[in-house]
N, C-alpha and C. Protein backbone atom coordinates (compact mmCIF):
# COMPACT_ATOMS: atom_id res chain seq x y z
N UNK A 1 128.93 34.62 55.59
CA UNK A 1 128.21 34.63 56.86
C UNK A 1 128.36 33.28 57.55
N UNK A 2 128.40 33.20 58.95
CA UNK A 2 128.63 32.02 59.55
C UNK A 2 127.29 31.56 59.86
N UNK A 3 127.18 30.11 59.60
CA UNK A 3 125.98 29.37 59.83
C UNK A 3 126.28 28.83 61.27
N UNK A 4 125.04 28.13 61.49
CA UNK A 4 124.52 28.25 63.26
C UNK A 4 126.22 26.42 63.27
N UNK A 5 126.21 25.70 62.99
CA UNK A 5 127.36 24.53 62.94
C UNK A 5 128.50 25.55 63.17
N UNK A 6 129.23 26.35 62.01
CA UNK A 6 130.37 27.25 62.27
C UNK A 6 130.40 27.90 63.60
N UNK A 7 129.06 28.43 63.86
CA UNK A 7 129.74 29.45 65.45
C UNK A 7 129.61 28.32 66.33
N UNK A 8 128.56 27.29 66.37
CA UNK A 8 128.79 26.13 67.83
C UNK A 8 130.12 26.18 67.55
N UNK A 9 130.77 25.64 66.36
CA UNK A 9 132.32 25.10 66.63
C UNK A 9 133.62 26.04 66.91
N UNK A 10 132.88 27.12 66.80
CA UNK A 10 134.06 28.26 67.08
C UNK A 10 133.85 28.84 68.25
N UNK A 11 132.54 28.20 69.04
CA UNK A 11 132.09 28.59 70.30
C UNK A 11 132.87 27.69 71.19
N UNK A 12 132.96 26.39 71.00
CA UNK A 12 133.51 25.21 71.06
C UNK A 12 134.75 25.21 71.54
N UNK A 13 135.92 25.64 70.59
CA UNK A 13 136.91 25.97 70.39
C UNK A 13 137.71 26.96 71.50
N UNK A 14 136.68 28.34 71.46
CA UNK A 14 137.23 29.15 72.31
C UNK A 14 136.78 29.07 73.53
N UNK A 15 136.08 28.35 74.13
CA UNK A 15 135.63 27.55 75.40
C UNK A 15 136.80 26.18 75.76
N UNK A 16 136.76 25.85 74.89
CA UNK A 16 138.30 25.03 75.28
C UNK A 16 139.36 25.67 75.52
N UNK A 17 139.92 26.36 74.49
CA UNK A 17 140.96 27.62 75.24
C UNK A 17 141.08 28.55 75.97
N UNK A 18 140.19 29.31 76.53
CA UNK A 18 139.33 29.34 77.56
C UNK A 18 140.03 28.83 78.97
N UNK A 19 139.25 27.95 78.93
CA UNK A 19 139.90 26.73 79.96
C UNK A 19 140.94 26.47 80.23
N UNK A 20 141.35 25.82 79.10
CA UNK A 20 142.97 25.61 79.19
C UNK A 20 143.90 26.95 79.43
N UNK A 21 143.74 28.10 78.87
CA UNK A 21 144.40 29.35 79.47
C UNK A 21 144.06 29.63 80.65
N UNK A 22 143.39 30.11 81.39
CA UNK A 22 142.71 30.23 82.19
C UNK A 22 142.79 29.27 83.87
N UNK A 23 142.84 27.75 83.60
CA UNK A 23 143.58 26.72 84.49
C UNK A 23 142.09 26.85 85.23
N UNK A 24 140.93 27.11 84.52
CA UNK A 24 139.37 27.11 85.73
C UNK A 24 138.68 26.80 84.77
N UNK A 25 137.51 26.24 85.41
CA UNK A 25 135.86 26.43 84.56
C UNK A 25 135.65 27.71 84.91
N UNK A 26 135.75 27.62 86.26
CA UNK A 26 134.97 29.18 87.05
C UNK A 26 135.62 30.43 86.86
N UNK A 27 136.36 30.57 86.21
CA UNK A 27 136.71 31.96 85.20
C UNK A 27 135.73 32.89 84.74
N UNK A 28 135.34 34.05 84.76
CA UNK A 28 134.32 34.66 84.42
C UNK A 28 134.37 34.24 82.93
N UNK A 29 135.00 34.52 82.21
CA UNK A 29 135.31 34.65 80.40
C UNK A 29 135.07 32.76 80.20
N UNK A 30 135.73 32.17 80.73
CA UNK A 30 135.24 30.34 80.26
C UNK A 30 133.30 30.69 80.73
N UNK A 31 132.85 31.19 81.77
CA UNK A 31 131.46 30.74 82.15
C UNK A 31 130.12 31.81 81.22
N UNK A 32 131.02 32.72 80.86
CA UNK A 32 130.33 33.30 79.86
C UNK A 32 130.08 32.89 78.31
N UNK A 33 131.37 32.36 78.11
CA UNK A 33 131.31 31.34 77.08
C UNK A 33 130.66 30.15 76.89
N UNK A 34 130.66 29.33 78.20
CA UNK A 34 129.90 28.05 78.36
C UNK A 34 128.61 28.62 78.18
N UNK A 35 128.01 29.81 78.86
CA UNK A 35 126.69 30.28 78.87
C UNK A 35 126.37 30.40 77.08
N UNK A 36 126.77 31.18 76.51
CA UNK A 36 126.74 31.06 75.22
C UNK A 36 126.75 29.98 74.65
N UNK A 37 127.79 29.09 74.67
CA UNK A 37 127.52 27.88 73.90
C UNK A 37 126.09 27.18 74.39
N UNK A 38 125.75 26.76 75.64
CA UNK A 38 124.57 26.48 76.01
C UNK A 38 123.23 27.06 74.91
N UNK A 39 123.40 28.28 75.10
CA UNK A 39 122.33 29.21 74.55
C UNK A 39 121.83 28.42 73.29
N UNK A 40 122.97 28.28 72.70
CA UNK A 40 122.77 28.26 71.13
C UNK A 40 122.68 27.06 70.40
N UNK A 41 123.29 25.96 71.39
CA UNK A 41 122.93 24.35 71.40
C UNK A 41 121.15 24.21 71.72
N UNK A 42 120.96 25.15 72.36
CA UNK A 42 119.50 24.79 72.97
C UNK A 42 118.74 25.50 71.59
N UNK A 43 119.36 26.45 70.96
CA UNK A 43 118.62 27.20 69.88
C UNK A 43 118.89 26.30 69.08
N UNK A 44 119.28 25.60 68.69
CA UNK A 44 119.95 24.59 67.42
C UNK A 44 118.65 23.63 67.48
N UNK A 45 118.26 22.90 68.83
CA UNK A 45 117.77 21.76 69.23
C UNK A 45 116.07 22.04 68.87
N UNK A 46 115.54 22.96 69.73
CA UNK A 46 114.60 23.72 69.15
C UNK A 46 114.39 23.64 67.87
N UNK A 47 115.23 24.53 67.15
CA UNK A 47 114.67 24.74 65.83
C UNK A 47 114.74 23.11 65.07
N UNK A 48 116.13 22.19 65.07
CA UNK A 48 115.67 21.34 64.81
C UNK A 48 114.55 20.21 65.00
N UNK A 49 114.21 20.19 66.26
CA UNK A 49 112.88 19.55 67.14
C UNK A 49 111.72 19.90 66.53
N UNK A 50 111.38 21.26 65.88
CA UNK A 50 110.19 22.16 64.84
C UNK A 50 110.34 21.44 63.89
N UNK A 51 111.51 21.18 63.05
CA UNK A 51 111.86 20.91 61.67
C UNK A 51 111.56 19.16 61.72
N UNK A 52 111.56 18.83 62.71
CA UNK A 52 111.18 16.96 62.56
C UNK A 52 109.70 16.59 62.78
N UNK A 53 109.12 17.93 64.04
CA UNK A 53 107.95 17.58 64.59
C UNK A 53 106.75 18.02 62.93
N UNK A 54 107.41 19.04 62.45
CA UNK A 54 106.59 19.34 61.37
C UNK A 54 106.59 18.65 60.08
N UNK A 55 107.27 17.51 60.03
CA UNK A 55 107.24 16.97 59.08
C UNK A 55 106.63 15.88 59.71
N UNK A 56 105.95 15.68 60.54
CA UNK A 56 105.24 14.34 61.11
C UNK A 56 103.80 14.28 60.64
């Protein structure tokens, strides 16, 4: 199973190629991807932000 590090970086990845195929940000498929990666950086941050605040 892929942990939340593995898909950012494979989110990562295909957002760069993406791009680079593509020759846009504003590509539907790169901005859906960026949307995703967003998503899940912000879910990462969160849960880690819980995991520091609760050990205070």
């Amino acid at each position: 199973m892929e942990n939340q590090n593995q898909r950012l970086e494979r989110l990562r990845t295909q957002l760069v190629s993406a791009a680079l195929t593509k020759e846009t940000f504003l590509h539907p498929d790169v901005i859906l991807l960026s949307q995703a990666l967003d998503q899940l950086i912000v879910k990462v941050q969160r849960e880690k932000y819980k995991r520091v605040a609760g050990q205070r």
